[in-house]
PDB file of N, CA and C in Angstrom:
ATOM      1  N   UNK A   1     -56.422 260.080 -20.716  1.00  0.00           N
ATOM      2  CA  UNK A   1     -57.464 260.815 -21.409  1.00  0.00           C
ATOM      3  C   UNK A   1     -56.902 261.831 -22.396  1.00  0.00           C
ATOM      4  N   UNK A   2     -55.927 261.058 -23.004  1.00  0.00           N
ATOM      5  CA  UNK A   2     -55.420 262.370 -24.196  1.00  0.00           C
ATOM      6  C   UNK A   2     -55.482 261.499 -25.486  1.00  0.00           C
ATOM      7  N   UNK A   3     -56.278 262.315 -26.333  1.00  0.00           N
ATOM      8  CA  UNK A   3     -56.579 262.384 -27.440  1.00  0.00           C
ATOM      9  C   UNK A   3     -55.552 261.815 -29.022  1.00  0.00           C
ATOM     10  N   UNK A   4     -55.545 260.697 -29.418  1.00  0.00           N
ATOM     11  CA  UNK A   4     -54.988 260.651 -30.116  1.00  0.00           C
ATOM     12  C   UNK A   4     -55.223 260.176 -31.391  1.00  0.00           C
ATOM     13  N   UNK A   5     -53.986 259.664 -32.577  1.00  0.00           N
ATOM     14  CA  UNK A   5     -54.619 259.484 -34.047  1.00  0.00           C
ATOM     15  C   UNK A   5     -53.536 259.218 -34.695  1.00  0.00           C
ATOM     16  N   UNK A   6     -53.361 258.180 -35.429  1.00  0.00           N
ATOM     17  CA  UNK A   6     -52.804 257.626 -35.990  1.00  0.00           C
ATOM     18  C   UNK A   6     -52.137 258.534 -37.151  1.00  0.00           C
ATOM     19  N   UNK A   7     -51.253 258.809 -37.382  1.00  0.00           N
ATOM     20  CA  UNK A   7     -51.049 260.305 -38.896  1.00  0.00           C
ATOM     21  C   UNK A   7     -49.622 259.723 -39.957  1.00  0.00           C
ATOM     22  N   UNK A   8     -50.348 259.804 -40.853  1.00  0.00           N
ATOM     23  CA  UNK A   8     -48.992 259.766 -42.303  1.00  0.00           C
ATOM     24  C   UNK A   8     -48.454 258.028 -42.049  1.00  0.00           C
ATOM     25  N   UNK A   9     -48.720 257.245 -42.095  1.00  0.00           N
ATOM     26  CA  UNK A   9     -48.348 255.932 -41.793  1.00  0.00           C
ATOM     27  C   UNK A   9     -48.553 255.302 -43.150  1.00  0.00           C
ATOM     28  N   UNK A  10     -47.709 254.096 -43.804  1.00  0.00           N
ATOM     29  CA  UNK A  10     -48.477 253.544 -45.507  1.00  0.00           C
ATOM     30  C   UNK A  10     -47.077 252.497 -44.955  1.00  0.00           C
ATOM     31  N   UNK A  11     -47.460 252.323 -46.814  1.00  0.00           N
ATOM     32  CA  UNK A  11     -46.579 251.437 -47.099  1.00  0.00           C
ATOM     33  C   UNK A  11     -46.196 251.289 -48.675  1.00  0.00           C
ATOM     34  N   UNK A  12     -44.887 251.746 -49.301  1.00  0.00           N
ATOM     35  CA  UNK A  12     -44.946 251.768 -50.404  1.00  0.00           C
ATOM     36  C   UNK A  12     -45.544 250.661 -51.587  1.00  0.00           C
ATOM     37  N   UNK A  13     -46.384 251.469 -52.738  1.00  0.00           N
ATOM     38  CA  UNK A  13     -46.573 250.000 -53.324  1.00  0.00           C
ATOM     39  C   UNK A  13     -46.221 248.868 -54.038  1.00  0.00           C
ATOM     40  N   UNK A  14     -46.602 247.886 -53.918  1.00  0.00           N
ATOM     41  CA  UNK A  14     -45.932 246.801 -54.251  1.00  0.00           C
ATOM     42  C   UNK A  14     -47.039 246.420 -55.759  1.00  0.00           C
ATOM     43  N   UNK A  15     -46.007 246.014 -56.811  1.00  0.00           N
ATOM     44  CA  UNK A  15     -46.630 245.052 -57.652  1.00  0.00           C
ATOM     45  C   UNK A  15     -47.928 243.872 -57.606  1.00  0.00           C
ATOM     46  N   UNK A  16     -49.250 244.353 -57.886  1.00  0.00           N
ATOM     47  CA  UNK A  16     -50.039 243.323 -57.654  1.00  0.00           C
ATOM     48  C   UNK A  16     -50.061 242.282 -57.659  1.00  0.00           C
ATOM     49  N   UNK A  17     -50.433 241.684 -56.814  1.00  0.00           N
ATOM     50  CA  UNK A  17     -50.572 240.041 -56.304  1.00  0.00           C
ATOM     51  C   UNK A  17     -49.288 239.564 -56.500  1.00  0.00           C
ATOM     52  N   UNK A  18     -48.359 239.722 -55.807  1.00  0.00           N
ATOM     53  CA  UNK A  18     -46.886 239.310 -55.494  1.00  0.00           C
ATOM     54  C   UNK A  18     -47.122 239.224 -53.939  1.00  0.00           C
ATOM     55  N   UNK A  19     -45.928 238.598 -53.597  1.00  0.00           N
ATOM     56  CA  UNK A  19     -46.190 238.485 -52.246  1.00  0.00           C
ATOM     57  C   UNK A  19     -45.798 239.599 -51.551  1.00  0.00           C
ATOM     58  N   UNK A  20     -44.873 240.262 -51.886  1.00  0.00           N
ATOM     59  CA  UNK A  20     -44.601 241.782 -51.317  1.00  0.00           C
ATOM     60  C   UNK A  20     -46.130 242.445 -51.365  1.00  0.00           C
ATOM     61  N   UNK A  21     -46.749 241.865 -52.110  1.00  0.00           N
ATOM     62  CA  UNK A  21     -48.324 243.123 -52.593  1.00  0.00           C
ATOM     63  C   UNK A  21     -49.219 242.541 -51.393  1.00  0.00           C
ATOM     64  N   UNK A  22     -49.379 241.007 -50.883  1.00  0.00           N
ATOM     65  CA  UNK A  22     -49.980 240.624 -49.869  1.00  0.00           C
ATOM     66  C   UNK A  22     -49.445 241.019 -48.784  1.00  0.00           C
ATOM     67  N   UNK A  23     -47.753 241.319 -48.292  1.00  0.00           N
ATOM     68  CA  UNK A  23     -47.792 241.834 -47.479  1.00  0.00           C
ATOM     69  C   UNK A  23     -47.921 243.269 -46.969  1.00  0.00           C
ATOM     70  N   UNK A  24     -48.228 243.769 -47.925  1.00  0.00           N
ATOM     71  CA  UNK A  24     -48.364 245.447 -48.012  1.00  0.00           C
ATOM     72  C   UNK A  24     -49.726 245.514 -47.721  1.00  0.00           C
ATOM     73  N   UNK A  25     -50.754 244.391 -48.202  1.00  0.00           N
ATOM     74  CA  UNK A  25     -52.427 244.914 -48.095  1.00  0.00           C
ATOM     75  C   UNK A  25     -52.381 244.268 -46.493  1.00  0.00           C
ATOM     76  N   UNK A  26     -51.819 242.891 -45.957  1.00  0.00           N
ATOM     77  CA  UNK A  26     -52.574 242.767 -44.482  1.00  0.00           C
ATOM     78  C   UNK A  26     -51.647 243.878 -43.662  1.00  0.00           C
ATOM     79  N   UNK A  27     -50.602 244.006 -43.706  1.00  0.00           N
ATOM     80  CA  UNK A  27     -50.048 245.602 -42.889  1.00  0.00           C
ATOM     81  C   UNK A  27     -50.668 246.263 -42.858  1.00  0.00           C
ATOM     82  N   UNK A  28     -51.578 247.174 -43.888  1.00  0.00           N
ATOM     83  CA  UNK A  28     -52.192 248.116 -43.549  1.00  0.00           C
ATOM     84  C   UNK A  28     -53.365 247.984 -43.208  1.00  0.00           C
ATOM     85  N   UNK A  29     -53.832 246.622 -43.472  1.00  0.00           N
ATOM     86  CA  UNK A  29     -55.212 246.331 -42.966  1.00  0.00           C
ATOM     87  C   UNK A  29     -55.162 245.556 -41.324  1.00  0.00           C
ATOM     88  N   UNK A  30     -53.772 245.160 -40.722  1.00  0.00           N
ATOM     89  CA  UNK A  30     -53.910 245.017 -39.671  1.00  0.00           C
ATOM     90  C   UNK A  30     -53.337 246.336 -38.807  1.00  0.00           C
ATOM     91  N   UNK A  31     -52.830 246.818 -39.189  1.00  0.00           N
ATOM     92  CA  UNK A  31     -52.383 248.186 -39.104  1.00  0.00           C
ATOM     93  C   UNK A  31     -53.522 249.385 -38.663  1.00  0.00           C
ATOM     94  N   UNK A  32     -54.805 249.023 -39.972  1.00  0.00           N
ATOM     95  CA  UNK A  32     -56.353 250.073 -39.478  1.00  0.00           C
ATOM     96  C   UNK A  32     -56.754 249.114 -38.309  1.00  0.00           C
ATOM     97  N   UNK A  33     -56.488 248.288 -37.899  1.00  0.00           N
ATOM     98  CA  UNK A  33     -57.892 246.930 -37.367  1.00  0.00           C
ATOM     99  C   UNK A  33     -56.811 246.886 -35.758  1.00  0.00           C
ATOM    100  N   UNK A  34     -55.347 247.425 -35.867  1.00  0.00           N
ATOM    101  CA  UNK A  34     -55.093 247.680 -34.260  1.00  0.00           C
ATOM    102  C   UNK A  34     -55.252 248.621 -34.007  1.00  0.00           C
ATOM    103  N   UNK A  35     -55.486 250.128 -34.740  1.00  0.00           N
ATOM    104  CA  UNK A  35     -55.605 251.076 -34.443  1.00  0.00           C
ATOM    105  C   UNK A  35     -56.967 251.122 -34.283  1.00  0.00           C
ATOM    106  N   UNK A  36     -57.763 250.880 -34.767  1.00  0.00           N
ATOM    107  CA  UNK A  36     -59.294 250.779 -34.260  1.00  0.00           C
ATOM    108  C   UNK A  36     -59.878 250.129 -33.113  1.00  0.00           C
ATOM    109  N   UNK A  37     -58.700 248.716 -32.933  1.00  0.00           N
ATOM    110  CA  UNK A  37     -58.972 247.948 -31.856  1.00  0.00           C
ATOM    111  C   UNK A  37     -58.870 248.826 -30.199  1.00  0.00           C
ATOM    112  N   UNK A  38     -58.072 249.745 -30.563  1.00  0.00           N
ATOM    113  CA  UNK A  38     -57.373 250.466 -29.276  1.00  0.00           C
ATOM    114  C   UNK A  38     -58.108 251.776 -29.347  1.00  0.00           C
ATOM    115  N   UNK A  39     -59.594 252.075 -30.344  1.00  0.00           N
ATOM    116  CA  UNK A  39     -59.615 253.225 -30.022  1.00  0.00           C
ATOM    117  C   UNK A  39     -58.717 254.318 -30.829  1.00  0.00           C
ATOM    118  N   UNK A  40     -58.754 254.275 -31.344  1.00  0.00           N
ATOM    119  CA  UNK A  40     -57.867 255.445 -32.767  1.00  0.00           C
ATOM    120  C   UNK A  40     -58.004 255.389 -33.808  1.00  0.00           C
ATOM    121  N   UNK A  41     -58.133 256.616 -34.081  1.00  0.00           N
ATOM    122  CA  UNK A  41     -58.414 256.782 -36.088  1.00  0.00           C
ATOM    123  C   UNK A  41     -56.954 256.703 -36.572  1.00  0.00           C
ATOM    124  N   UNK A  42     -57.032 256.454 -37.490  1.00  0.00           N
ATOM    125  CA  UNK A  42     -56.016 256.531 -38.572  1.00  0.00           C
ATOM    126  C   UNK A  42     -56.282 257.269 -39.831  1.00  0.00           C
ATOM    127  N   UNK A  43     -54.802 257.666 -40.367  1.00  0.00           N
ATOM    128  CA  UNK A  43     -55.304 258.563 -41.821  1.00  0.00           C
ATOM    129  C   UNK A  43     -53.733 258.240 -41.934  1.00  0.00           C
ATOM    130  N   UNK A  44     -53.828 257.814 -44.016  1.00  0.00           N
ATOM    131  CA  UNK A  44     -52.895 256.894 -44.577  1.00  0.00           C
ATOM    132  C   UNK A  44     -52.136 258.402 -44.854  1.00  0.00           C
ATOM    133  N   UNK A  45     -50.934 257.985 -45.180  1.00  0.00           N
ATOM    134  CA  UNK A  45     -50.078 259.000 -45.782  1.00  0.00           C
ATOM    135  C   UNK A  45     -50.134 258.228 -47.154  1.00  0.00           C
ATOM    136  N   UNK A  46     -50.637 259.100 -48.179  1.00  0.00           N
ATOM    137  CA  UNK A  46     -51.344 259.112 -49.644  1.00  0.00           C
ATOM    138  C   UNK A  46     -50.259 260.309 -50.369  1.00  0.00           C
ATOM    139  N   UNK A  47     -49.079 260.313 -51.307  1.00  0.00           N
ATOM    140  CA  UNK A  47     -48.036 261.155 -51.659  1.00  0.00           C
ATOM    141  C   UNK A  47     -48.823 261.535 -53.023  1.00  0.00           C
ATOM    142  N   UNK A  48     -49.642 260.433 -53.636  1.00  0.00           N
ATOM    143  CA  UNK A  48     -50.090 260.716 -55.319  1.00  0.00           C
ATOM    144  C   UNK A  48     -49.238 259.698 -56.195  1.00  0.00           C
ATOM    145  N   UNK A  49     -48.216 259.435 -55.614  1.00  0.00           N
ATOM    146  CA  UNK A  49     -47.091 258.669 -56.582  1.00  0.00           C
ATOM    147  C   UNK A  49     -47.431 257.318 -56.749  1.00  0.00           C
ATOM    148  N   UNK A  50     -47.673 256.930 -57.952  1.00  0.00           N
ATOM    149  CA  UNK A  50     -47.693 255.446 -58.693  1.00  0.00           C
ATOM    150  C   UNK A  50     -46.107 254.959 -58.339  1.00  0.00           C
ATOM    151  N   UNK A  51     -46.401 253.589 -58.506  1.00  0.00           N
ATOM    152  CA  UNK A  51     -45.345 252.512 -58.118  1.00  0.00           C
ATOM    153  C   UNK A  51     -44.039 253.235 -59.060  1.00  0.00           C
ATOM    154  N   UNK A  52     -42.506 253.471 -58.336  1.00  0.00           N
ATOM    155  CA  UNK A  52     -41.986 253.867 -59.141  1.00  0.00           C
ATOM    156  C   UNK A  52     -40.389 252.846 -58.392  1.00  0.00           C
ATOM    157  N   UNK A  53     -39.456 253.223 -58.935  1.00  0.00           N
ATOM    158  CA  UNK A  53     -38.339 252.563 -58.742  1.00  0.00           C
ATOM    159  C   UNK A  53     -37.639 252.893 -57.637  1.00  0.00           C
ATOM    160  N   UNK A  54     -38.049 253.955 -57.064  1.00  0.00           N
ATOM    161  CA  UNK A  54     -36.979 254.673 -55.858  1.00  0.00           C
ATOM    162  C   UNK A  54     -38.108 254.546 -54.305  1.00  0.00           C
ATOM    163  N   UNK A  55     -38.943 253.684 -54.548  1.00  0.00           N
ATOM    164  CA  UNK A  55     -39.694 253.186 -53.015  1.00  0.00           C
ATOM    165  C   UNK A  55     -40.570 254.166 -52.497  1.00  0.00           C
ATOM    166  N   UNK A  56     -40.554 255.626 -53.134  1.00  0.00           N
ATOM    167  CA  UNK A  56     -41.524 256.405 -52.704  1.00  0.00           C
ATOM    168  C   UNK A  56     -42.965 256.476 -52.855  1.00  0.00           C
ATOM    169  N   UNK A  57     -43.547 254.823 -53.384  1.00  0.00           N
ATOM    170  CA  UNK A  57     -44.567 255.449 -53.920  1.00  0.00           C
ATOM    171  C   UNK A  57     -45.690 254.937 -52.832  1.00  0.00           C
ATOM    172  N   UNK A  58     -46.118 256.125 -52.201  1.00  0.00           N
ATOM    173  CA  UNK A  58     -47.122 256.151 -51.532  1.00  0.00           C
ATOM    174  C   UNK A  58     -48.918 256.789 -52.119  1.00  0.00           C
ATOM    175  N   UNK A  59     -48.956 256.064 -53.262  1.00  0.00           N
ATOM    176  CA  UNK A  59     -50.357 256.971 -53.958  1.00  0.00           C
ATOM    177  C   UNK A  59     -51.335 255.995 -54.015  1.00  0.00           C
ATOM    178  N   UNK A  60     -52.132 255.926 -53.485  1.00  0.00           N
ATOM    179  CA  UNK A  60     -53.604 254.984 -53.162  1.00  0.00           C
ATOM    180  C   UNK A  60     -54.571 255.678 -54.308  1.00  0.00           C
ATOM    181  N   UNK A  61     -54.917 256.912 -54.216  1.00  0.00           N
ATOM    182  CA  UNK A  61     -55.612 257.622 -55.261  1.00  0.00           C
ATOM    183  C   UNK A  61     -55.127 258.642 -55.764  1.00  0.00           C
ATOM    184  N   UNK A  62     -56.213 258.973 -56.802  1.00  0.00           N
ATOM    185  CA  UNK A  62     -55.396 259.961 -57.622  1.00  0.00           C
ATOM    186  C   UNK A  62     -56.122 261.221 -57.360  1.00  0.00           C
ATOM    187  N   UNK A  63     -54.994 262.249 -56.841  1.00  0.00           N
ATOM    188  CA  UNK A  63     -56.082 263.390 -56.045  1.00  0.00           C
ATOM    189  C   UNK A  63     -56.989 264.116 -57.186  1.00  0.00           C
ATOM    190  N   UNK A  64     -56.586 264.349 -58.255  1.00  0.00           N
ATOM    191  CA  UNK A  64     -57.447 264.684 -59.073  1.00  0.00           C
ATOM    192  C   UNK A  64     -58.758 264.409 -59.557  1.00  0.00           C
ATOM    193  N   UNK A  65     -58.701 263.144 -60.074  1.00  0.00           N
ATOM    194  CA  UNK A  65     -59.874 262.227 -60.719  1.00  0.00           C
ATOM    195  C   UNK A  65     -60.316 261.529 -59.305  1.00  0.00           C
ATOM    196  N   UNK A  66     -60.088 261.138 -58.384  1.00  0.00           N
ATOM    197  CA  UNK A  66     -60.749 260.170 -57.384  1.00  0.00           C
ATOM    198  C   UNK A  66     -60.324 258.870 -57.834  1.00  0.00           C
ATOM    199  N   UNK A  67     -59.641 258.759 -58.920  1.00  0.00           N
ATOM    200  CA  UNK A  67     -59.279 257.282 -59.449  1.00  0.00           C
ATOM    201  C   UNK A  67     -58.420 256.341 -58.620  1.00  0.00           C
ATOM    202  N   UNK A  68     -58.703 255.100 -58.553  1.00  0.00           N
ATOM    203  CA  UNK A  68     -57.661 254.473 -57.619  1.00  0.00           C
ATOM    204  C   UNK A  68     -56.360 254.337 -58.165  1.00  0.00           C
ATOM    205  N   UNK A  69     -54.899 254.579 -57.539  1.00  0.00           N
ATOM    206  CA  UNK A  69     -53.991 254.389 -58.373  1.00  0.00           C
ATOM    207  C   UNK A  69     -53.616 253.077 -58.005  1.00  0.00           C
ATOM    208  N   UNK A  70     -52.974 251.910 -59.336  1.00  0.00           N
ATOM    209  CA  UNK A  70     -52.571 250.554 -59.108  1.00  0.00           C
ATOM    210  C   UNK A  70     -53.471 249.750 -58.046  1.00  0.00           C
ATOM    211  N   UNK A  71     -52.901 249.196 -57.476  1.00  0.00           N
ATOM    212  CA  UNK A  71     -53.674 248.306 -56.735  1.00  0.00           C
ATOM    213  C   UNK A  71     -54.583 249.202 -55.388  1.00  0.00           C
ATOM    214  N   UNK A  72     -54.428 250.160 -55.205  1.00  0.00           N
ATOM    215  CA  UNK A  72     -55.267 250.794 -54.115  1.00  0.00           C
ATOM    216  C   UNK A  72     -56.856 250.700 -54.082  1.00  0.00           C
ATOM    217  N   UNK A  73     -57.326 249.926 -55.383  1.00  0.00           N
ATOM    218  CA  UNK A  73     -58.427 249.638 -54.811  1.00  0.00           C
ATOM    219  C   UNK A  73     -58.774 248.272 -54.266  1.00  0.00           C
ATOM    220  N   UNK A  74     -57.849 247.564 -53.692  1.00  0.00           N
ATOM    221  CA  UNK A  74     -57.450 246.539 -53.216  1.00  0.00           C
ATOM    222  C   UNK A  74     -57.619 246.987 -51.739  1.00  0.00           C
ATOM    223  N   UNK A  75     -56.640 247.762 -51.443  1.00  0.00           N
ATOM    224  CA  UNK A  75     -55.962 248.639 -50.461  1.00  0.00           C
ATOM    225  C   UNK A  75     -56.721 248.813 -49.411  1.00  0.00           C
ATOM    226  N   UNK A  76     -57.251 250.207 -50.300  1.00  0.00           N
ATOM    227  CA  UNK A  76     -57.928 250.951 -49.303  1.00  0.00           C
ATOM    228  C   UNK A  76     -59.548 250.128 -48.620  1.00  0.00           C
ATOM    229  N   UNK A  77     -60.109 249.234 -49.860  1.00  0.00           N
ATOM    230  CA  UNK A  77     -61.242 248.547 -48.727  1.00  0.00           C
ATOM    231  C   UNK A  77     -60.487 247.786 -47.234  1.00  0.00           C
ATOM    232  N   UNK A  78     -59.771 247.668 -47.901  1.00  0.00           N
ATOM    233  CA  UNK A  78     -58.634 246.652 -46.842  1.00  0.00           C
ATOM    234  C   UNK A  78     -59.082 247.507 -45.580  1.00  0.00           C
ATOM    235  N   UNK A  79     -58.298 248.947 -45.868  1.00  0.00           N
ATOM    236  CA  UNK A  79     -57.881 249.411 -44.225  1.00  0.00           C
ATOM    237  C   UNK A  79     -59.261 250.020 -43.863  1.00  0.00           C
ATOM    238  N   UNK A  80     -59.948 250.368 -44.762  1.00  0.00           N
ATOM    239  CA  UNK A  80     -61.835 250.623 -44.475  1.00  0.00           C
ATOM    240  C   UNK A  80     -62.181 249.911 -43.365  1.00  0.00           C
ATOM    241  N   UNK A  81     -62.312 248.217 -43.931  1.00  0.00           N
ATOM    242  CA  UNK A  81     -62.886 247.157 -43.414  1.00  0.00           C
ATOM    243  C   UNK A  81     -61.789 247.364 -41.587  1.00  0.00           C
ATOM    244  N   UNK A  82     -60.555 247.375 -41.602  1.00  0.00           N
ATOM    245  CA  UNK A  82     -60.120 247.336 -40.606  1.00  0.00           C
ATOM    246  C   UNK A  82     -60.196 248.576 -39.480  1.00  0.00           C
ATOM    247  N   UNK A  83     -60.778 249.406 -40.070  1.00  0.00           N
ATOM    248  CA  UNK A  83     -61.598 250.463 -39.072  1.00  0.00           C
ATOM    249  C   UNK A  83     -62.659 250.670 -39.030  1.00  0.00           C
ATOM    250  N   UNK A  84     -63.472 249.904 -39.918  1.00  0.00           N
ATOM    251  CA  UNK A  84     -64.989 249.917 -39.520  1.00  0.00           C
ATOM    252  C   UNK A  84     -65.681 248.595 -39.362  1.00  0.00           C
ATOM    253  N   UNK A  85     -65.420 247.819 -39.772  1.00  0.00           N
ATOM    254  CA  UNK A  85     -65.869 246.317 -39.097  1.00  0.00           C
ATOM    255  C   UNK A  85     -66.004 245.966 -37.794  1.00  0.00           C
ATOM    256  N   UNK A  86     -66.737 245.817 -37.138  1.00  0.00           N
ATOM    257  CA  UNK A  86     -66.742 245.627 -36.050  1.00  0.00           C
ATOM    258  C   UNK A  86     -67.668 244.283 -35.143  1.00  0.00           C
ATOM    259  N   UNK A  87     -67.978 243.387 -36.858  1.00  0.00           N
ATOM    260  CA  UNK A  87     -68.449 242.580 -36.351  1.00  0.00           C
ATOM    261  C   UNK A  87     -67.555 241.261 -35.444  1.00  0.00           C
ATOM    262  N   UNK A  88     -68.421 240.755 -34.857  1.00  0.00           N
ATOM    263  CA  UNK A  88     -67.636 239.677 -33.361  1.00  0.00           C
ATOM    264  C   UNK A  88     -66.596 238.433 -34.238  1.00  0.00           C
ATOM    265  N   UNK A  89     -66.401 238.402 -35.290  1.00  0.00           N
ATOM    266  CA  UNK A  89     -65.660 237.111 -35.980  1.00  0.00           C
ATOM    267  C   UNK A  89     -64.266 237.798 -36.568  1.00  0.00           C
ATOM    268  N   UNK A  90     -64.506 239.524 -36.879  1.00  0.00           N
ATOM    269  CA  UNK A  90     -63.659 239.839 -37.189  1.00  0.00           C
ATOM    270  C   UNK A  90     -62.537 240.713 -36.316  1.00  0.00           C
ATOM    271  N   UNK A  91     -61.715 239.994 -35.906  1.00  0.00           N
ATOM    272  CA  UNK A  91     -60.695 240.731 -35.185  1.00  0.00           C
ATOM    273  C   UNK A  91     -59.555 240.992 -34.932  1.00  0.00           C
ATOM    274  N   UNK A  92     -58.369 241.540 -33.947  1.00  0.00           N
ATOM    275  CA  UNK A  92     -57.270 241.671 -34.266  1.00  0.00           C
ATOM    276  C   UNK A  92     -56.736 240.499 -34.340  1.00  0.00           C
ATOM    277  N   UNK A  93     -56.544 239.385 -34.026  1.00  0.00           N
ATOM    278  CA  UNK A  93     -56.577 238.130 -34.012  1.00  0.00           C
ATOM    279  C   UNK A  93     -56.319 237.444 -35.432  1.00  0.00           C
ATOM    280  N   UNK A  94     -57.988 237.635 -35.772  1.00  0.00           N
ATOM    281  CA  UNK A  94     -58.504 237.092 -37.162  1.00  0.00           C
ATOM    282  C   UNK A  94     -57.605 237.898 -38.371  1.00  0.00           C
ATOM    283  N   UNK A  95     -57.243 238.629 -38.135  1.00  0.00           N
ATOM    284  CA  UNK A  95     -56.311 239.285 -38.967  1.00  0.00           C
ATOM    285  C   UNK A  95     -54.957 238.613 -39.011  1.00  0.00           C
ATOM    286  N   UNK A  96     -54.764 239.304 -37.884  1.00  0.00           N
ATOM    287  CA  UNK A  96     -53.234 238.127 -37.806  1.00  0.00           C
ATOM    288  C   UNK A  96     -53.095 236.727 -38.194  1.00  0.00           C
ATOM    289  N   UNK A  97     -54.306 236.156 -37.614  1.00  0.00           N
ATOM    290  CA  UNK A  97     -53.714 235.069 -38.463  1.00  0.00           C
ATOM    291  C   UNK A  97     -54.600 234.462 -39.937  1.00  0.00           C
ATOM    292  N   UNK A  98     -54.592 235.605 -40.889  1.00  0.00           N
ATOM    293  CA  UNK A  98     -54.521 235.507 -41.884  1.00  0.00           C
ATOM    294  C   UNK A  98     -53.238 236.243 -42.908  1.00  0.00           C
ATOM    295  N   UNK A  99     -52.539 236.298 -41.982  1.00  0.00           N
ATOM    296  CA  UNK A  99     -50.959 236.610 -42.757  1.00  0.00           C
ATOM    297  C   UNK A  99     -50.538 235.629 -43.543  1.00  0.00           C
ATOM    298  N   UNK A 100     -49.886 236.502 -44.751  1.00  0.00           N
ATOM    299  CA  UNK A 100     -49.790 235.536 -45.915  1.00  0.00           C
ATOM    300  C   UNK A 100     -48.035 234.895 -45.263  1.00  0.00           C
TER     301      UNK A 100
END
């Protein structure tokens, strides 16, 4: 009975629709969808940084504008859907085995 939560977890971004970019969106979308499965919130570690050369770039949006950065609006429905879906077809399972 102790309280917990998923904190600062991502995945740097990858070039859209590459396969590095598919495996970056089902990670974090199976990533929200086990942490939900078990009972836990999650919250992404979001740095601000666009795709850059040195792997740090953890920026989904742009804290300023609300704008999505690069592919994060890909992304983030991703890990949405994997913490709030909860219908009976979609599951940890169904995730998995839709790995690219």
């Amino acid at each position: 009975n102790i309280p917990v939560y998923m904190s600062e977890f991502g995945c740097s971004m990858r070039t859209y629709n590459t396969a590095e970019w598919k495996c970056q969106k089902y990670y974090l979308e199976y990533f929200s969808k086990a942490a939900r499965s078990y009972g836990m919130p999650c919250i992404i570690w979001d740095n601000g940084v666009a795709q850059t050369s040195n792997g740090e770039a953890f920026g989904y949006i742009n804290h300023g504008t609300g704008a999505y950065i690069g592919n994060g609006s890909a992304i983030i429905p991703a890990m949405a859907k994997g913490q709030n879906d909860s219908s009976p077809s979609y599951t940890l399972e169904s995730v998995y085995n839709s790995a690219p």
